[in-house]
N, C-alpha and C. Protein backbone atom coordinates (compact mmCIF):
# COMPACT_ATOMS: atom_id res chain seq x y z
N UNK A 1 20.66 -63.28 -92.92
CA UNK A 1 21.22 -63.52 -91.62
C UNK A 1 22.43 -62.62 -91.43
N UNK A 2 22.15 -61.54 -89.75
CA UNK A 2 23.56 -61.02 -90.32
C UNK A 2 24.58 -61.60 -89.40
N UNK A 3 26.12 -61.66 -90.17
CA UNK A 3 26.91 -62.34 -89.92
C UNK A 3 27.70 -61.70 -88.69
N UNK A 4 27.38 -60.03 -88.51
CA UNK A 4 28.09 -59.68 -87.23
C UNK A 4 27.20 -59.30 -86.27
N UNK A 5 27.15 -60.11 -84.97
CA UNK A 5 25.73 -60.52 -84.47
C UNK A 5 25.93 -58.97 -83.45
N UNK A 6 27.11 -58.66 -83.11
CA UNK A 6 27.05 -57.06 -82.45
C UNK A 6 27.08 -55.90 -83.16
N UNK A 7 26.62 -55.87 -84.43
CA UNK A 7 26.39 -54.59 -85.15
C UNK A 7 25.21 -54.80 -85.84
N UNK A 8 24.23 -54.51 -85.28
CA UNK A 8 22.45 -54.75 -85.73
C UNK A 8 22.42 -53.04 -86.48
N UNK A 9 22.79 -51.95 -86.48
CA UNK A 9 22.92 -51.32 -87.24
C UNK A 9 21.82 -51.26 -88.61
N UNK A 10 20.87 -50.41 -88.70
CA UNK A 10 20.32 -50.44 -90.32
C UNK A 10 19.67 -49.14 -90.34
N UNK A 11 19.79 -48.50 -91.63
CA UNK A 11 19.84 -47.51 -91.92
C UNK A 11 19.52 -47.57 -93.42
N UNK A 12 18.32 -46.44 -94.16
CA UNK A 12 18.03 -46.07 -95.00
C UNK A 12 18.36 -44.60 -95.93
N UNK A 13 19.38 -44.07 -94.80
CA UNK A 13 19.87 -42.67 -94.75
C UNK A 13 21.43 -42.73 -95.60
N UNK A 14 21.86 -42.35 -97.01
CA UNK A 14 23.50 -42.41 -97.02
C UNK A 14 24.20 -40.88 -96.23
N UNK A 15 25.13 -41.88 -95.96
CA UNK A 15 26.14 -40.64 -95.28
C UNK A 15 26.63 -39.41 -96.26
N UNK A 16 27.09 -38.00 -95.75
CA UNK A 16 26.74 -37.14 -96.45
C UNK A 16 28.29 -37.45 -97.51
N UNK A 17 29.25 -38.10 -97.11
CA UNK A 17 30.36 -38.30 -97.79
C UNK A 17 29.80 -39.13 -99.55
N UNK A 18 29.15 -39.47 -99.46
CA UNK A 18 28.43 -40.75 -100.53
C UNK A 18 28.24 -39.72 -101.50
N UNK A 19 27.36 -38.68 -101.02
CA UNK A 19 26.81 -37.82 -101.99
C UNK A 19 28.29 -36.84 -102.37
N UNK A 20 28.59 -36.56 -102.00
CA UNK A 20 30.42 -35.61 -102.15
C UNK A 20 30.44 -36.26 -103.35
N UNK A 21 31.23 -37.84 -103.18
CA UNK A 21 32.01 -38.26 -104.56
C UNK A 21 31.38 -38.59 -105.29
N UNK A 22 29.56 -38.44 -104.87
CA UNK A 22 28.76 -38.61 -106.23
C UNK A 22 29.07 -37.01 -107.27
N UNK A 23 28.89 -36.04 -106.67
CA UNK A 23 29.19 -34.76 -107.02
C UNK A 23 30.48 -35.01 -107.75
N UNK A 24 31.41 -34.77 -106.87
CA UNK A 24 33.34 -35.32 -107.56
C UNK A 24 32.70 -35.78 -108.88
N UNK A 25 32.48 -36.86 -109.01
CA UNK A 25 32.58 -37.52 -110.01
C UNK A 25 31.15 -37.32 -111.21
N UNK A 26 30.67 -36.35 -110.80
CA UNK A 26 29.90 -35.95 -112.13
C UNK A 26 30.37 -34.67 -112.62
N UNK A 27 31.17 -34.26 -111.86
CA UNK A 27 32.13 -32.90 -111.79
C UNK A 27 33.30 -33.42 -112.96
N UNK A 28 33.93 -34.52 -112.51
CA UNK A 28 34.52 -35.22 -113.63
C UNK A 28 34.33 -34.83 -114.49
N UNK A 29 33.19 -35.99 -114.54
CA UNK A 29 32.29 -36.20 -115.91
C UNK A 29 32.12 -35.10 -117.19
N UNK A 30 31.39 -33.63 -116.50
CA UNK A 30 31.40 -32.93 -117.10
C UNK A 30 33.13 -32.70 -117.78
N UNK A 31 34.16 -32.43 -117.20
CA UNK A 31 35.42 -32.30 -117.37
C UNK A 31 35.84 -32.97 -118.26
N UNK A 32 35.46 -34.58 -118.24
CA UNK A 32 35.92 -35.44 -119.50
C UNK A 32 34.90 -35.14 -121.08
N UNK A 33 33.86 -34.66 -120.21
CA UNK A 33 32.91 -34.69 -121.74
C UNK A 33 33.56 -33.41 -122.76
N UNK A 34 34.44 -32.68 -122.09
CA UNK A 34 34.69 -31.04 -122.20
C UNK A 34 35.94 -31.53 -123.37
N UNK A 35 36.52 -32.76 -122.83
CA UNK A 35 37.57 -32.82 -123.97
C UNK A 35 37.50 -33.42 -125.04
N UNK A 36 36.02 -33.67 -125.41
CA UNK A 36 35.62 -33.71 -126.85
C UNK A 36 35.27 -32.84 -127.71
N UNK A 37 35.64 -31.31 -126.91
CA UNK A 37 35.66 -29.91 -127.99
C UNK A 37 36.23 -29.90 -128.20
N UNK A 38 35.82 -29.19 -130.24
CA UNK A 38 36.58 -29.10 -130.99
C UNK A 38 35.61 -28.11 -131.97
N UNK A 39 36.04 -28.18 -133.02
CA UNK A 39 35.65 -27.00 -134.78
C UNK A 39 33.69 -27.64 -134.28
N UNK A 40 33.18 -27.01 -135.24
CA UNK A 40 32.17 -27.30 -135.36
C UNK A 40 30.79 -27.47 -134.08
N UNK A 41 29.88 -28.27 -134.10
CA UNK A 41 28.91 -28.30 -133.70
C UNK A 41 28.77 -28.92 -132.18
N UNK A 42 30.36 -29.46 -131.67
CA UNK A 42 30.62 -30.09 -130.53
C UNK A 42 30.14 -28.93 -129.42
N UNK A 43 30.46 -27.67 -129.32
CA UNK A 43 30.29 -27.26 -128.28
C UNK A 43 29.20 -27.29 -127.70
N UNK A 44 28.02 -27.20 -129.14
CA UNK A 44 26.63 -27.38 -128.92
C UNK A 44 26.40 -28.73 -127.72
N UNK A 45 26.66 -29.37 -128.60
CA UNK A 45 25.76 -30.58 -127.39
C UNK A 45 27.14 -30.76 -126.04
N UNK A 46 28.10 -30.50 -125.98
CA UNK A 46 28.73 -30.70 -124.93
C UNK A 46 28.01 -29.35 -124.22
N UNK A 47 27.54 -28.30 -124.42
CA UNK A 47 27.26 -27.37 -123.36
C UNK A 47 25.53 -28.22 -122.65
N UNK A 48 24.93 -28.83 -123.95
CA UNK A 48 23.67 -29.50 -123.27
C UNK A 48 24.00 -30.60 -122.51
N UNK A 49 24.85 -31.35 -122.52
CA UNK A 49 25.54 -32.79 -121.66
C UNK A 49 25.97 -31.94 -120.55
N UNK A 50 26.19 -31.14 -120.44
CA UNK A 50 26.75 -29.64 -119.05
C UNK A 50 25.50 -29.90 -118.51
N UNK A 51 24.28 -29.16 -118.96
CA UNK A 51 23.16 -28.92 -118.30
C UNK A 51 22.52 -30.19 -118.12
N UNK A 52 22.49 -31.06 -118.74
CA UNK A 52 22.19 -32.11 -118.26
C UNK A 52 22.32 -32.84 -116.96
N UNK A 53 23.96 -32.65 -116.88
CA UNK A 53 24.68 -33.34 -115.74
C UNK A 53 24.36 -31.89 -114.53
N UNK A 54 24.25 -30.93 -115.12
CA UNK A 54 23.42 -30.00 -114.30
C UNK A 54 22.57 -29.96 -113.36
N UNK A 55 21.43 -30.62 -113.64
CA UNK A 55 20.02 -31.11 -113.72
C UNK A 55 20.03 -32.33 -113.30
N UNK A 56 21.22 -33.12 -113.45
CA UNK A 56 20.90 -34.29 -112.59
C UNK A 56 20.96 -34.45 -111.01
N UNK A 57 22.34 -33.02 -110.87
CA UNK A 57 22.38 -32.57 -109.44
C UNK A 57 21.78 -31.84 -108.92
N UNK A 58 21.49 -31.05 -109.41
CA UNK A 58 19.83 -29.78 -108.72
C UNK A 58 19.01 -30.20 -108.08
N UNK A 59 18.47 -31.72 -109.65
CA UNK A 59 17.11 -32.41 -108.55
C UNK A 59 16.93 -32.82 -107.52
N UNK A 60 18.18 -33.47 -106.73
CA UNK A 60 18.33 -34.55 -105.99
C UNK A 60 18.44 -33.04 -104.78
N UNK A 61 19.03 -32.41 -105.34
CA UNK A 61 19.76 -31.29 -104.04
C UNK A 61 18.35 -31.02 -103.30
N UNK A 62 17.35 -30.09 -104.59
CA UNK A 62 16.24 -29.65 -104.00
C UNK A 62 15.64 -30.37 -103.60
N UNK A 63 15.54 -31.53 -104.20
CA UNK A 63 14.64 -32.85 -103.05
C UNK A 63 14.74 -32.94 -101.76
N UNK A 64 16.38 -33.02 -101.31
CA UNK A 64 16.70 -32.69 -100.21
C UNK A 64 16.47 -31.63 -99.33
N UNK A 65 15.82 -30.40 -99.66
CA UNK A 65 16.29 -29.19 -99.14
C UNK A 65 14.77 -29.57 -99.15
N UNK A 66 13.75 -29.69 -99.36
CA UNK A 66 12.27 -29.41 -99.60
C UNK A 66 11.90 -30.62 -97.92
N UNK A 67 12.20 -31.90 -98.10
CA UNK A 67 12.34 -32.75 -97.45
C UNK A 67 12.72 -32.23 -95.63
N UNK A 68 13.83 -31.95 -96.00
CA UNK A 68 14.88 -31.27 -95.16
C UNK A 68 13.69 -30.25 -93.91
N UNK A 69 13.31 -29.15 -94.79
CA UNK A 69 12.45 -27.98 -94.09
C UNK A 69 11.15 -28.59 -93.89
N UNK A 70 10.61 -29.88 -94.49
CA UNK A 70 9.53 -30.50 -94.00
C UNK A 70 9.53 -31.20 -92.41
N UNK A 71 10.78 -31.30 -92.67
CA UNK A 71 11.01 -32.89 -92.02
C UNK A 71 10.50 -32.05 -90.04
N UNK A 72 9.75 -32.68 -89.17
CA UNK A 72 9.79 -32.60 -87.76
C UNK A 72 11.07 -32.58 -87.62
N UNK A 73 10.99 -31.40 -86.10
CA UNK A 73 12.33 -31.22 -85.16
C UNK A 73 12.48 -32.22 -84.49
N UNK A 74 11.30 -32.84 -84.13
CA UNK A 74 11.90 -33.99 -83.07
C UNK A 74 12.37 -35.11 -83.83
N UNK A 75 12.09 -35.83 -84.86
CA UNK A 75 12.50 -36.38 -86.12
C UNK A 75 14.21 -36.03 -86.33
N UNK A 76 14.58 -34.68 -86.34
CA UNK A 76 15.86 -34.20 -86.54
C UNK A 76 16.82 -35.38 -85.92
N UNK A 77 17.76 -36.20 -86.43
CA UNK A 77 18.86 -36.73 -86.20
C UNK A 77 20.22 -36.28 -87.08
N UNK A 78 21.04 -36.82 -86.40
CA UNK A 78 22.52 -35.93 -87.20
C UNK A 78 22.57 -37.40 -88.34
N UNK A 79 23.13 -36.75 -89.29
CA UNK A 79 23.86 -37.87 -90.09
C UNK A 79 24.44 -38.91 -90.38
N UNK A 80 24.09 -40.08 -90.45
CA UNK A 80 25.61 -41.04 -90.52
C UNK A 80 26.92 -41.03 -90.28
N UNK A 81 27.62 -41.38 -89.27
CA UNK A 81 28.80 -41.41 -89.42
C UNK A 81 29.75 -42.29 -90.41
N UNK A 82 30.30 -42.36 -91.56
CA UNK A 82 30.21 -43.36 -92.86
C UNK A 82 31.21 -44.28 -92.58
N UNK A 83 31.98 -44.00 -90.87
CA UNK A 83 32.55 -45.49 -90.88
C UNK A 83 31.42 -46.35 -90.04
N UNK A 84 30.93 -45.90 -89.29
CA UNK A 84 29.68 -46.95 -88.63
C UNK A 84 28.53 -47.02 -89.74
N UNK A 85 28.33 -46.09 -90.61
CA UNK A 85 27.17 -46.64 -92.46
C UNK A 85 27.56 -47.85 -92.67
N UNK A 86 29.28 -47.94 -92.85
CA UNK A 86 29.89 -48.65 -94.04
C UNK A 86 29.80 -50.06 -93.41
N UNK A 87 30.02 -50.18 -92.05
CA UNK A 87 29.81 -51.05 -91.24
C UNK A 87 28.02 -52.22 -90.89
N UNK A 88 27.50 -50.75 -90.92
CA UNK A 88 26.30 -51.26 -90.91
C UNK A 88 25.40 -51.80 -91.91
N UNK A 89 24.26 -52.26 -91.71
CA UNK A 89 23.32 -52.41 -92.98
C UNK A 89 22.36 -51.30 -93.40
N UNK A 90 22.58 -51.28 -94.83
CA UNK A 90 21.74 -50.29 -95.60
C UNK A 90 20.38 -50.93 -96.42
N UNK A 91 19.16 -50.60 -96.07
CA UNK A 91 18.00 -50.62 -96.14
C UNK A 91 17.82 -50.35 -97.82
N UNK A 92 17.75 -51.36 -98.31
CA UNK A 92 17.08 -51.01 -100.49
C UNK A 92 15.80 -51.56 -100.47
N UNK A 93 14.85 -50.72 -101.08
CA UNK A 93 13.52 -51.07 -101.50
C UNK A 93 13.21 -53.14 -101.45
N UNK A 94 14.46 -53.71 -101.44
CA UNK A 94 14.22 -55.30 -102.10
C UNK A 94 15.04 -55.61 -100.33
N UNK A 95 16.42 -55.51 -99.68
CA UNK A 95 16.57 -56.07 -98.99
C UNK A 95 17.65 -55.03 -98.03
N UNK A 96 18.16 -55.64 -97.57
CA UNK A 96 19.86 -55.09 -96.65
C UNK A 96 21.07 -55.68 -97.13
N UNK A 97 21.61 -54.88 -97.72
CA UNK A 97 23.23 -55.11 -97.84
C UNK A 97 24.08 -54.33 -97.06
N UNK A 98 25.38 -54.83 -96.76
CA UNK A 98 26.35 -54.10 -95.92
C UNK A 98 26.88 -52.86 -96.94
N UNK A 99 26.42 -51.62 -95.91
CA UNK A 99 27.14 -50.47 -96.05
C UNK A 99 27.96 -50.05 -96.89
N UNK A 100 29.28 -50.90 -96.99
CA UNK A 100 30.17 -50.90 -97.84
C UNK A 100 29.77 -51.10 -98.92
N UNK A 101 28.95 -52.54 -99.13
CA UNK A 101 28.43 -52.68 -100.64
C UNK A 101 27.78 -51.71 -101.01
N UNK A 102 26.69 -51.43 -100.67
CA UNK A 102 25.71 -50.41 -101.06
C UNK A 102 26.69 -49.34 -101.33
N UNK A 103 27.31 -48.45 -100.95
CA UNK A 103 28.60 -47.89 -101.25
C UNK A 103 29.34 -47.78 -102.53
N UNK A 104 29.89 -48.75 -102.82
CA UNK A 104 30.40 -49.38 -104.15
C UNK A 104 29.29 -49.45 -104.95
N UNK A 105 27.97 -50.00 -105.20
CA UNK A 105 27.05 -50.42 -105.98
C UNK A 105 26.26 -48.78 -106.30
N UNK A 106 26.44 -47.60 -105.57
CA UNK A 106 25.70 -46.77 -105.46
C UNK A 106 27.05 -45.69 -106.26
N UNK A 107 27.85 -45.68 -106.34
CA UNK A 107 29.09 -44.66 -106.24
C UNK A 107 29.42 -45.37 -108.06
N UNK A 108 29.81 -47.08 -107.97
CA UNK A 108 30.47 -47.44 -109.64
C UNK A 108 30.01 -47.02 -110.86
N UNK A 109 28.62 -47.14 -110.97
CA UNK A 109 27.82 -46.77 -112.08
C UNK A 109 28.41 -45.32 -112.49
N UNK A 110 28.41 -43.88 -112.02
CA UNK A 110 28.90 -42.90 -112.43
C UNK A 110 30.37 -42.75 -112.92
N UNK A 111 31.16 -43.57 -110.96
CA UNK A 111 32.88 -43.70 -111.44
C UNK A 111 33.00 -44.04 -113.05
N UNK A 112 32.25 -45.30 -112.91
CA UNK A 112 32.96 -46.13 -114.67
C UNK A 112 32.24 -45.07 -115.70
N UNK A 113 31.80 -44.41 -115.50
CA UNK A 113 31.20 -43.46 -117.13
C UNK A 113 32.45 -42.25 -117.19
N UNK A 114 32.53 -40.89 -115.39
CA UNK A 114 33.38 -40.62 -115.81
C UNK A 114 34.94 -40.92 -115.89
N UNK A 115 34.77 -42.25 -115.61
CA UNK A 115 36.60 -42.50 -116.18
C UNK A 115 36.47 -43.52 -117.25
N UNK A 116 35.54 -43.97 -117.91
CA UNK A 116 35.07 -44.06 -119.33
C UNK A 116 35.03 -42.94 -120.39
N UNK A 117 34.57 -42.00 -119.67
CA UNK A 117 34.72 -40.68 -120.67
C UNK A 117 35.78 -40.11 -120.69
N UNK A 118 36.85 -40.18 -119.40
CA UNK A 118 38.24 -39.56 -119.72
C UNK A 118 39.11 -40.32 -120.49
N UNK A 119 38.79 -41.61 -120.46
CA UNK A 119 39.37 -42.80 -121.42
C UNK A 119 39.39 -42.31 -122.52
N UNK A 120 37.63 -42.20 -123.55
CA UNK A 120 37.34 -41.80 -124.70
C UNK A 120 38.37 -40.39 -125.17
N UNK A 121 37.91 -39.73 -124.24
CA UNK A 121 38.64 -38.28 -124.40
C UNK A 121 39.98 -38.43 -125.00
N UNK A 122 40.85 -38.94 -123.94
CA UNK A 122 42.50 -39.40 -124.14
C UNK A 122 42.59 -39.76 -125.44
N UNK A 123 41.86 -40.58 -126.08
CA UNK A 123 42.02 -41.65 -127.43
C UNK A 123 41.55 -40.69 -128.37
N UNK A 124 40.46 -40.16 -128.27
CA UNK A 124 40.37 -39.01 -128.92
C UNK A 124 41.31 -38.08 -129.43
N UNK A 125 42.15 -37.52 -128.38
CA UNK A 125 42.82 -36.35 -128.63
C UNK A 125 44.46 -37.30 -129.09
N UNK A 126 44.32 -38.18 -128.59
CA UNK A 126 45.92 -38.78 -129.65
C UNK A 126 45.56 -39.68 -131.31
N UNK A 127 44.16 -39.66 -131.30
CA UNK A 127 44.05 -40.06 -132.69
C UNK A 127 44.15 -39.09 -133.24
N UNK A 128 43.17 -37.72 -132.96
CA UNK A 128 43.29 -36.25 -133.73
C UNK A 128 44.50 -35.88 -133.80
N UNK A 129 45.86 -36.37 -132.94
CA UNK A 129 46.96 -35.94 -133.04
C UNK A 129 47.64 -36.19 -133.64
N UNK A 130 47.44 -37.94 -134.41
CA UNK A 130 48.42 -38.51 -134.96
C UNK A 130 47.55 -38.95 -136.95
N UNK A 131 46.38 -38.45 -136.58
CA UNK A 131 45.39 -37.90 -137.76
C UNK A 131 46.10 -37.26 -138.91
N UNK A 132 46.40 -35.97 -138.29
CA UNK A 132 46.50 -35.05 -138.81
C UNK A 132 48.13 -35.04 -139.92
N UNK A 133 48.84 -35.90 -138.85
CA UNK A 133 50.11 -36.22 -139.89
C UNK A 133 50.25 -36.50 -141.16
């Protein structure tokens, strides 16, 4: 039932801002994973955790871009505006949640890894610091 009876609003489309700080923050990511180089065999798999997080953004891009040049002109609509998204309801395979949520629920999962990994990182580099004494 929705609770704001003048914003019927629903939408299956995220606004293009959503995808930004998904980027930002795998941009992070890579950044925090970077400060677990050191001697030895680290660079190895931190350059594959690179391409990885690589590859996680490519796919989604070209999906878009393939989609995109498929898609009908008359079909063509502009984008979400992400304060009327955030407002509105967003369309998930199971139901509608408000904008905002979907938002948060779509964006946390990455936030908490890369500022989980800058965490690790930090602790990292002051144990190696105080290690070595």
């Amino acid at each position: 039932m929705n609770s704001e009876p003048g914003n019927n609003t629903s939408t299956d489309r995220l606004p293009p801002l959503i995808y930004a700080v998904l980027v930002g923050f795998v941009a992070w990511m890579v950044l925090a994973a970077w400060g677990f180089a050191g001697p030895g065999y680290a660079d190895v798999a931190l350059t594959v955790v690179t391409g990885f997080l690589i590859v996680v953004i490519t796919i989604p891009f070209i999906l878009w871009r393939v989609a995109r040049a498929n898609q009908d002109r008359s079909e063509d609509e502009r984008p979400p505006d992400f304060a009327e998204w955030s407002s509105g309801q967003f369309e998930t395979w199971q139901d509608r949640v408000k904008g905002s949520s979907a938002a948060t629920e779509i964006i946390l999962p990455i936030a908490a890894a890369a500022i989980g990994m800058t965490a690790f990182a930090i602790v990292f580099h002051y144990a190696a610091l105080h290690a070595s004494v």
